[in-house]
C-alpha atoms as a PDB file:
ATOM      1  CA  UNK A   1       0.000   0.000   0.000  1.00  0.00           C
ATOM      2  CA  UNK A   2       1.242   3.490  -1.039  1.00  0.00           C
ATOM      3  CA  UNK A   3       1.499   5.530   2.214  1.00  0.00           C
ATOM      4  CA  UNK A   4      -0.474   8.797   2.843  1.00  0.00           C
ATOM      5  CA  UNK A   5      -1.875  11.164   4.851  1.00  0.00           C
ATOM      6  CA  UNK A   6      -5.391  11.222   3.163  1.00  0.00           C
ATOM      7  CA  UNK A   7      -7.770   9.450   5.037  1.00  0.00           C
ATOM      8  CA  UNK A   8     -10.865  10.103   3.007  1.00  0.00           C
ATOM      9  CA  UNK A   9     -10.443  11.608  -0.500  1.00  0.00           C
ATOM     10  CA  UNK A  10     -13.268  12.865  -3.022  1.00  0.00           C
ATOM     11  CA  UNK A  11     -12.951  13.153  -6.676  1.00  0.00           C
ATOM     12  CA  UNK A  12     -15.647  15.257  -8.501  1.00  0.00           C
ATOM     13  CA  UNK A  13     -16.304  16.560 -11.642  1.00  0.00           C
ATOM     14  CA  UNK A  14     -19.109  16.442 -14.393  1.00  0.00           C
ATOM     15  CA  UNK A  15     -20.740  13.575 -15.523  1.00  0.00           C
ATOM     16  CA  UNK A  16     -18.242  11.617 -18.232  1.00  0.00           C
ATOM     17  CA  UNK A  17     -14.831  12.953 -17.145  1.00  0.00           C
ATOM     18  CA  UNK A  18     -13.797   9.822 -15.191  1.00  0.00           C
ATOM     19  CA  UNK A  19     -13.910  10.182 -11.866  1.00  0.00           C
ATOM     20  CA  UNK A  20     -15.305   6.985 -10.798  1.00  0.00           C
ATOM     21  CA  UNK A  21     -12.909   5.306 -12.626  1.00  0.00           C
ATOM     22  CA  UNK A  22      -9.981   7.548 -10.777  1.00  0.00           C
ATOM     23  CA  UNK A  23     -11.952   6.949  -7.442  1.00  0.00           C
ATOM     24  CA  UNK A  24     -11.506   3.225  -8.167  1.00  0.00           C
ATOM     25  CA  UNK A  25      -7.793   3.397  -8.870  1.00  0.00           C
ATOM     26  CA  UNK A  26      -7.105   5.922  -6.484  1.00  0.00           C
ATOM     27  CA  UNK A  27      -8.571   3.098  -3.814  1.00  0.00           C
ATOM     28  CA  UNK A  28      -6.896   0.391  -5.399  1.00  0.00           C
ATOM     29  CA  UNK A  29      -3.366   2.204  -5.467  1.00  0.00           C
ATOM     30  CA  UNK A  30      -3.595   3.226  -1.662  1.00  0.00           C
ATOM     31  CA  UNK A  31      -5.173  -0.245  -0.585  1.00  0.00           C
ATOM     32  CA  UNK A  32      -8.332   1.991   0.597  1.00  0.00           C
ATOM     33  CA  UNK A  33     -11.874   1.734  -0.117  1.00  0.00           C
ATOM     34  CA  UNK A  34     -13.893   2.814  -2.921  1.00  0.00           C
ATOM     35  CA  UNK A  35     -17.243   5.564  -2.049  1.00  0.00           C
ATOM     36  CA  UNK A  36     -18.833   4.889  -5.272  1.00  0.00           C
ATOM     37  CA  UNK A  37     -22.747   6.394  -6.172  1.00  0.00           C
ATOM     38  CA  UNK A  38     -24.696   4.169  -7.587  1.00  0.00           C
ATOM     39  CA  UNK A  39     -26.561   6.273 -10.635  1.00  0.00           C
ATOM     40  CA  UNK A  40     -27.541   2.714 -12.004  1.00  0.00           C
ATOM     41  CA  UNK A  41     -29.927   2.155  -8.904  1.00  0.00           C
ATOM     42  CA  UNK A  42     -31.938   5.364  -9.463  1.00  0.00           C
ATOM     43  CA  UNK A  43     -34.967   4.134 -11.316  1.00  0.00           C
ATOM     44  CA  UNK A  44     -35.867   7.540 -12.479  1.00  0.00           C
ATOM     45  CA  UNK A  45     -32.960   8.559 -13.602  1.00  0.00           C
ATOM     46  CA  UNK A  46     -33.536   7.196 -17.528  1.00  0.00           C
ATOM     47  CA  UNK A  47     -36.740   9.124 -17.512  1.00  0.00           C
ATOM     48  CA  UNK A  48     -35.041  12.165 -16.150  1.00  0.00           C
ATOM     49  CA  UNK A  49     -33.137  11.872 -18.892  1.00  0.00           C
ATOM     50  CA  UNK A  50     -36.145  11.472 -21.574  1.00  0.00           C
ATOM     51  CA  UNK A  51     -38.090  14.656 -19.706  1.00  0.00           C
ATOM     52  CA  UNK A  52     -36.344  16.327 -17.289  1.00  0.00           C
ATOM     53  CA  UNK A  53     -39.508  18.224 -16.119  1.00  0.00           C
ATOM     54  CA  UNK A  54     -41.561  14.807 -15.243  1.00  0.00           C
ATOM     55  CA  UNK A  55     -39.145  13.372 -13.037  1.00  0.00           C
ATOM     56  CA  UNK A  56     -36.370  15.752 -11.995  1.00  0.00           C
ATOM     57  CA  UNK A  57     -37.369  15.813  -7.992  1.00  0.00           C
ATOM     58  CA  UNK A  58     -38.220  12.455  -7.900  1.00  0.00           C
ATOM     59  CA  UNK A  59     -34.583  12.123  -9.408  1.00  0.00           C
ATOM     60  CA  UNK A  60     -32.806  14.348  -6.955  1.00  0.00           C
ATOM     61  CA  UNK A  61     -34.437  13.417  -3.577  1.00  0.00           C
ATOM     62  CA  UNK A  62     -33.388   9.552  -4.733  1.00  0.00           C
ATOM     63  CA  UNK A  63     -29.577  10.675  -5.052  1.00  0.00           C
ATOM     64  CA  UNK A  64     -29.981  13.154  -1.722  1.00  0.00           C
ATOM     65  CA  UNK A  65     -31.250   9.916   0.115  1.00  0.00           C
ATOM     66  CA  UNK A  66     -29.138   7.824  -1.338  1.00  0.00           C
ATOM     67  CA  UNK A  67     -25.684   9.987  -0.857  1.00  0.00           C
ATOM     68  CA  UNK A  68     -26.830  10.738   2.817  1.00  0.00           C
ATOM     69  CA  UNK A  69     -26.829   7.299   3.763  1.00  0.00           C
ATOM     70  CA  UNK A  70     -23.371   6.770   2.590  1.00  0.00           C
ATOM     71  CA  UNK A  71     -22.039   9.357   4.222  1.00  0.00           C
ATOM     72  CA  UNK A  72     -23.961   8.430   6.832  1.00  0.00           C
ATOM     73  CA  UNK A  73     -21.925   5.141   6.690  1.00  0.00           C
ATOM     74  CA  UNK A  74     -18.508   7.190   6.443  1.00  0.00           C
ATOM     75  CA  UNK A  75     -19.604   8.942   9.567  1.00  0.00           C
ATOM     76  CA  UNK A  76     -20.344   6.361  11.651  1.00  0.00           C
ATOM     77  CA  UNK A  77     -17.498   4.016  10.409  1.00  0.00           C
ATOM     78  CA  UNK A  78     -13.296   4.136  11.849  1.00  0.00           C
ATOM     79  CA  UNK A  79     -11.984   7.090   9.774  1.00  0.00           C
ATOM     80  CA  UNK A  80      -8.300   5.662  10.585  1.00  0.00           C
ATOM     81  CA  UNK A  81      -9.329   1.923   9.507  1.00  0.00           C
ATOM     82  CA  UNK A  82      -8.302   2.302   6.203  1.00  0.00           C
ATOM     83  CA  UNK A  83      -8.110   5.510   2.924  1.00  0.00           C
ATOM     84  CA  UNK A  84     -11.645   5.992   1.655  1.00  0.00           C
ATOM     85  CA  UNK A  85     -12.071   7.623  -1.877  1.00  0.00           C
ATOM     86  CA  UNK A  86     -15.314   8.882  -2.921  1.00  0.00           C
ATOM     87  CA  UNK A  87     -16.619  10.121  -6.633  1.00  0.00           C
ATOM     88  CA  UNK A  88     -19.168  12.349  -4.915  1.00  0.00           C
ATOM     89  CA  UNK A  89     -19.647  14.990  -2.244  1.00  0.00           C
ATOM     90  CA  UNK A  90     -22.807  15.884  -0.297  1.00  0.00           C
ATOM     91  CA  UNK A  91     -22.650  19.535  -1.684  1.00  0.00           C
ATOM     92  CA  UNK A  92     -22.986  18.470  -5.287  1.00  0.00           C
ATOM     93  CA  UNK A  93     -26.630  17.361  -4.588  1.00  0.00           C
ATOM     94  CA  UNK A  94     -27.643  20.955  -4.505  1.00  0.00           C
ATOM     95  CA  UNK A  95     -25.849  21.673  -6.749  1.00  0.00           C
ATOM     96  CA  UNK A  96     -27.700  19.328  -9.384  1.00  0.00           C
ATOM     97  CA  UNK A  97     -31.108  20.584  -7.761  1.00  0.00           C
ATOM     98  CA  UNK A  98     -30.544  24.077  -8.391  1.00  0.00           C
ATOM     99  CA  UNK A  99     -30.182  23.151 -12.000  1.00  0.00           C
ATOM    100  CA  UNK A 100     -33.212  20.635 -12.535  1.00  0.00           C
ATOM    101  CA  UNK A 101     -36.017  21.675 -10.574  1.00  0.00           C
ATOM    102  CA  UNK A 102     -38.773  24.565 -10.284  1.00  0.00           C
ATOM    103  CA  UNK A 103     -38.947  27.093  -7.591  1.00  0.00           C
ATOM    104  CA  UNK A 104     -41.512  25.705  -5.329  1.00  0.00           C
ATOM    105  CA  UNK A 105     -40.193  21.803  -6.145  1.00  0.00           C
ATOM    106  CA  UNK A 106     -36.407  23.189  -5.094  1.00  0.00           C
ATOM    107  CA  UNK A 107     -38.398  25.123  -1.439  1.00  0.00           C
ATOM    108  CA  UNK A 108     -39.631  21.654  -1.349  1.00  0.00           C
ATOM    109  CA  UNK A 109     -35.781  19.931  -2.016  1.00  0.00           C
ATOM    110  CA  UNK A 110     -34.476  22.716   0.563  1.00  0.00           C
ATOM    111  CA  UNK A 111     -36.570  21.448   3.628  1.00  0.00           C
ATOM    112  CA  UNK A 112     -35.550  18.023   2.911  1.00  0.00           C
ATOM    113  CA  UNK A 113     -32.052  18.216   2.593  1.00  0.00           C
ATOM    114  CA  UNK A 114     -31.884  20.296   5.685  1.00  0.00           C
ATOM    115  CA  UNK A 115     -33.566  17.828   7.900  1.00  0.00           C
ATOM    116  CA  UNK A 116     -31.539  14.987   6.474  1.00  0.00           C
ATOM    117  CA  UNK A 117     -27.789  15.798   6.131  1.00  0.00           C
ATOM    118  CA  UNK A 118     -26.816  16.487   8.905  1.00  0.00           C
ATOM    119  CA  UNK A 119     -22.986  17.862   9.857  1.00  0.00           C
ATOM    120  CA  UNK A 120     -20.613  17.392   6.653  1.00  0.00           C
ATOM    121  CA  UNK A 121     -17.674  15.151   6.550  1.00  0.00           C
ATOM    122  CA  UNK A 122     -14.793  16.894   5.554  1.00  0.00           C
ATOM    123  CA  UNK A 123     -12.412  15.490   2.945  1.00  0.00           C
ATOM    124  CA  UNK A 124      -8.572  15.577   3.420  1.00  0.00           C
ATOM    125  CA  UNK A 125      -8.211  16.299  -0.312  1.00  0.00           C
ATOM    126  CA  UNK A 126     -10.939  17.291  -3.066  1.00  0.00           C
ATOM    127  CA  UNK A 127      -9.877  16.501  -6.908  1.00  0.00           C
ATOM    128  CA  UNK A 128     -12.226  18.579  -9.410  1.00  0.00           C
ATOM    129  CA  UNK A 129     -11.727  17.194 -12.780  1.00  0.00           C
ATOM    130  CA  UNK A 130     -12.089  19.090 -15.511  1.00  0.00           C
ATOM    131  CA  UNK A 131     -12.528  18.961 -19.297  1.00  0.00           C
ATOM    132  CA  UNK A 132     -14.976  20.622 -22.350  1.00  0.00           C
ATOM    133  CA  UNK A 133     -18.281  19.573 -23.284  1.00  0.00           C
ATOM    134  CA  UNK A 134     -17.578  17.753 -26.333  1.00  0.00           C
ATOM    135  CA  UNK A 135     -14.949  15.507 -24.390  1.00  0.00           C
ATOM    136  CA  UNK A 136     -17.653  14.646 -21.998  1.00  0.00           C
ATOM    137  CA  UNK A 137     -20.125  13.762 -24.644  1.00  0.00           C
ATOM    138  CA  UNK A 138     -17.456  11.844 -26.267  1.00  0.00           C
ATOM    139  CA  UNK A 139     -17.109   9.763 -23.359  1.00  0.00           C
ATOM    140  CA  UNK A 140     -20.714   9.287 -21.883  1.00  0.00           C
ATOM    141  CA  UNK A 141     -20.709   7.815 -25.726  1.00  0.00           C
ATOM    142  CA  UNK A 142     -18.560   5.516 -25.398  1.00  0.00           C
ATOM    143  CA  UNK A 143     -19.218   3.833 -21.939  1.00  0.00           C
ATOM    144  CA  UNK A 144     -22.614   2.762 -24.270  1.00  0.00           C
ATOM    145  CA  UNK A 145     -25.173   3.576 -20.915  1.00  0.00           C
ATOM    146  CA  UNK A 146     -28.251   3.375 -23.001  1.00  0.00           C
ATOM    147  CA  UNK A 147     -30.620   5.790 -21.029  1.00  0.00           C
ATOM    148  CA  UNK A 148     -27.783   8.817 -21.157  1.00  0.00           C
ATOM    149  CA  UNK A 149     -27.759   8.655 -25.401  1.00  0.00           C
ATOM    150  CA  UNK A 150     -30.614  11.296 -24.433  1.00  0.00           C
ATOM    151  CA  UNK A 151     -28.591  13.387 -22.540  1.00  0.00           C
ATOM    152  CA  UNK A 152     -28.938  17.058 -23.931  1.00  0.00           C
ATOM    153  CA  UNK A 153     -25.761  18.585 -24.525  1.00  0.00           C
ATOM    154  CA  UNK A 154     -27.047  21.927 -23.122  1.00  0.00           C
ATOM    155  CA  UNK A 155     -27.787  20.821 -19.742  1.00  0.00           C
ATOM    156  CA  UNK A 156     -24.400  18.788 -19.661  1.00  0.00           C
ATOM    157  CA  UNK A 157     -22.690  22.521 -20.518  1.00  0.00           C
ATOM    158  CA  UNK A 158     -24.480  23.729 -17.829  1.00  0.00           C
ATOM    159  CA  UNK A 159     -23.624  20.897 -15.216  1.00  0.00           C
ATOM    160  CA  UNK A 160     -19.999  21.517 -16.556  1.00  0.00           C
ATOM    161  CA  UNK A 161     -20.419  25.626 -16.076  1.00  0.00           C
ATOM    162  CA  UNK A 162     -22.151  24.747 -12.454  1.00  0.00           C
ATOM    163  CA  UNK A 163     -19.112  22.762 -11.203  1.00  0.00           C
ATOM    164  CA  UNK A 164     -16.594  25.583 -12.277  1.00  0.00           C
ATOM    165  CA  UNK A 165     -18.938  28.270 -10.668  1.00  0.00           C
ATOM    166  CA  UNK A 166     -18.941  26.574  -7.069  1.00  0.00           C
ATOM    167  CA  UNK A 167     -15.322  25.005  -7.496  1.00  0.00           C
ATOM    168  CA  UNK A 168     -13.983  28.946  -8.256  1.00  0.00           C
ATOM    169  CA  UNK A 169     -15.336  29.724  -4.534  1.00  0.00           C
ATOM    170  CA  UNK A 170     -14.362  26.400  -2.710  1.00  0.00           C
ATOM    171  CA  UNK A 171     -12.784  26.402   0.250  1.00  0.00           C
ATOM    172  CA  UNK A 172     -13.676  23.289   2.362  1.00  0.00           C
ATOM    173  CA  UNK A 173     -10.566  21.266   1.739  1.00  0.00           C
ATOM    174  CA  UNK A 174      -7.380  21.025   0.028  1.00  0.00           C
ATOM    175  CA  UNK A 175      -8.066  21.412  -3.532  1.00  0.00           C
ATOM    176  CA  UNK A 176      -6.664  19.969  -6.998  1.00  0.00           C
ATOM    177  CA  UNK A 177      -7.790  20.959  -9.973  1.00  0.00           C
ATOM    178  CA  UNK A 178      -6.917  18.618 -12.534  1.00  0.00           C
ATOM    179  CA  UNK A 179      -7.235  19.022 -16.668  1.00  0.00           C
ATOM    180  CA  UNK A 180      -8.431  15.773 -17.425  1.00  0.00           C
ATOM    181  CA  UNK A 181      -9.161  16.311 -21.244  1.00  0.00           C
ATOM    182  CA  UNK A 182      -6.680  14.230 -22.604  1.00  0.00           C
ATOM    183  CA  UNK A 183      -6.260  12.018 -20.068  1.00  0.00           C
ATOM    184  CA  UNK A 184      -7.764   8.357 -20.056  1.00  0.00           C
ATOM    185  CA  UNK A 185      -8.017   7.143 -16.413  1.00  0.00           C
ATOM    186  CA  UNK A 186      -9.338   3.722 -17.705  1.00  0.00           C
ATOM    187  CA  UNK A 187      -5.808   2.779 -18.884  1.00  0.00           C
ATOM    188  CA  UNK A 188      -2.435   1.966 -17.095  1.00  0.00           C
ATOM    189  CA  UNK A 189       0.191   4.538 -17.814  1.00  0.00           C
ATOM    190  CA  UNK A 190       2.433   7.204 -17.174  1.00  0.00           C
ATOM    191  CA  UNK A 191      -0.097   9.525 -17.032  1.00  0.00           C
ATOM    192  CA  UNK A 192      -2.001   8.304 -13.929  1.00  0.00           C
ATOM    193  CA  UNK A 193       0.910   7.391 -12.540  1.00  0.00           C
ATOM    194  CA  UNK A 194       2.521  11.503 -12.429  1.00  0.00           C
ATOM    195  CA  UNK A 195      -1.087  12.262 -11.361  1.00  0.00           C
ATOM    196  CA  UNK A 196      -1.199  10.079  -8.602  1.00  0.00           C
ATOM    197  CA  UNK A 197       2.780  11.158  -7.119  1.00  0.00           C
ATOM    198  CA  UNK A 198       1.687  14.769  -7.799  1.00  0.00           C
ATOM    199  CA  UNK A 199      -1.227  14.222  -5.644  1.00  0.00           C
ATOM    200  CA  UNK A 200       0.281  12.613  -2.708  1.00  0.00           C
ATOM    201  CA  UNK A 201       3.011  15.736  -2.398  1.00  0.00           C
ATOM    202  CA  UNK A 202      -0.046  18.281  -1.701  1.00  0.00           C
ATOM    203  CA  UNK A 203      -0.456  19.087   1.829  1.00  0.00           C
ATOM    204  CA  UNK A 204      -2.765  21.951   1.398  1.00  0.00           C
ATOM    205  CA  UNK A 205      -4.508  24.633  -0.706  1.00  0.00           C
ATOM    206  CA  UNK A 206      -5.217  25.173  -3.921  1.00  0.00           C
ATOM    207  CA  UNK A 207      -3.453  23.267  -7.060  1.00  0.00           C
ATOM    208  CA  UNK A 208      -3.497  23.676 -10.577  1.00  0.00           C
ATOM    209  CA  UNK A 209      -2.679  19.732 -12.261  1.00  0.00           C
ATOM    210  CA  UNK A 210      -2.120  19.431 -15.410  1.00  0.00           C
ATOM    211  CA  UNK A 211      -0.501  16.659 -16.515  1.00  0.00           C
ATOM    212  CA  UNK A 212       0.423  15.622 -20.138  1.00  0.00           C
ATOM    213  CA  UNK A 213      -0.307  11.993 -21.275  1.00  0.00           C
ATOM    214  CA  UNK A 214       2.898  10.267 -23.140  1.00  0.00           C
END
């Protein structure tokens, strides 16, 4: 096992640029734990997908539940037992909510997520992935999930948009900020590997990772 002081790492970033897939490895290289969502239980997240409008509180309220109990988990379990690495923080349920639903349906969203989540966990070390819209929809393509073919590309340019907006003001944890747009976490190489010893030498702050692929 690599040694570190992270104890529980998140890695976030818009949907398609691969950070369940660095969450995984991440795990694997530090002989931690994967914190994984599980999009693929959410039964109406295809229809969200179809008609946004129909289905998008029903949607979010699934995740918000579903995200609370996991950290719920994190809170209750050893934090020194072994590294946890997550692909999702608490905050980003808003954040999706604020895009998707209607005034009174977010008041609504608001009074539930207040009663339910209770005092954040606080990561040792955030990674925001970044990369364009058309590299996103190149990958959601490619991983062949057949509901997300009807993803609109405007409201994935606006989840993108959304996650640089709160990212610009975050100041929870130490912070990396990693160009991913040329970089394919699904295979073994250099690449990860630079990532993954430039992440370990951060001990605080704000970092700017940009790391070519060979």
């Amino acid at each position: 096992m690599a040694e570190t002081n992270f104890r529980y790492i998140v890695v976030e970033g818009p949907i398609g640029v691969g950070k369940t897939t660095l969450a995984k490895r991440l795990a694997a290289s530090l002989g931690g734990e994967a914190l994984l969502e599980g999009p693929e239980e959410n039964p109406f997240l295809p229809r969200f997908y179809e008609d946004p409008g129909m289905t998008a509180l029903a949607t979010q309220l699934f995740f918000l539940l579903q995200r609370v109990r996991q950290i719920e988990g994190l809170r209750q379990a050893d934090m020194f037992a072994a590294v946890r690495v997550g692909d999702f923080m608490i905050e980003k349920d808003r954040l999706f909510a604020e895009l998707t639903l209607g005034p009174d349906e977010f008041a609504l969203y608001r009074q539930v997520h207040e009663r339910i989540t209770g005092e954040a966990v606080i990561p040792d070390l955030v990674i925001y992935l970044q990369a364009p819209v058309d590299v996103l929809l190149g990958r959601i393509a490619a991983r062949g999930v057949p509901y997300e073919d009807s993803m609109d590309p405007r409201y994935l340019d606006r989840v993108a948009s959304a996650y640089t907006r709160f990212f610009h003001h975050y100041e929870g944890a130490p912070l990396a900020i990693v160009n991913a747009a040329e970089i394919d976490f699904t295979r073994d190489g250099a690449d990860y590997d630079l990532l993954f010893d430039k992440l370990r030498s951060i001990s605080g702050g704000r970092h700017y990772l940009n790391p070519q692929p060979l």
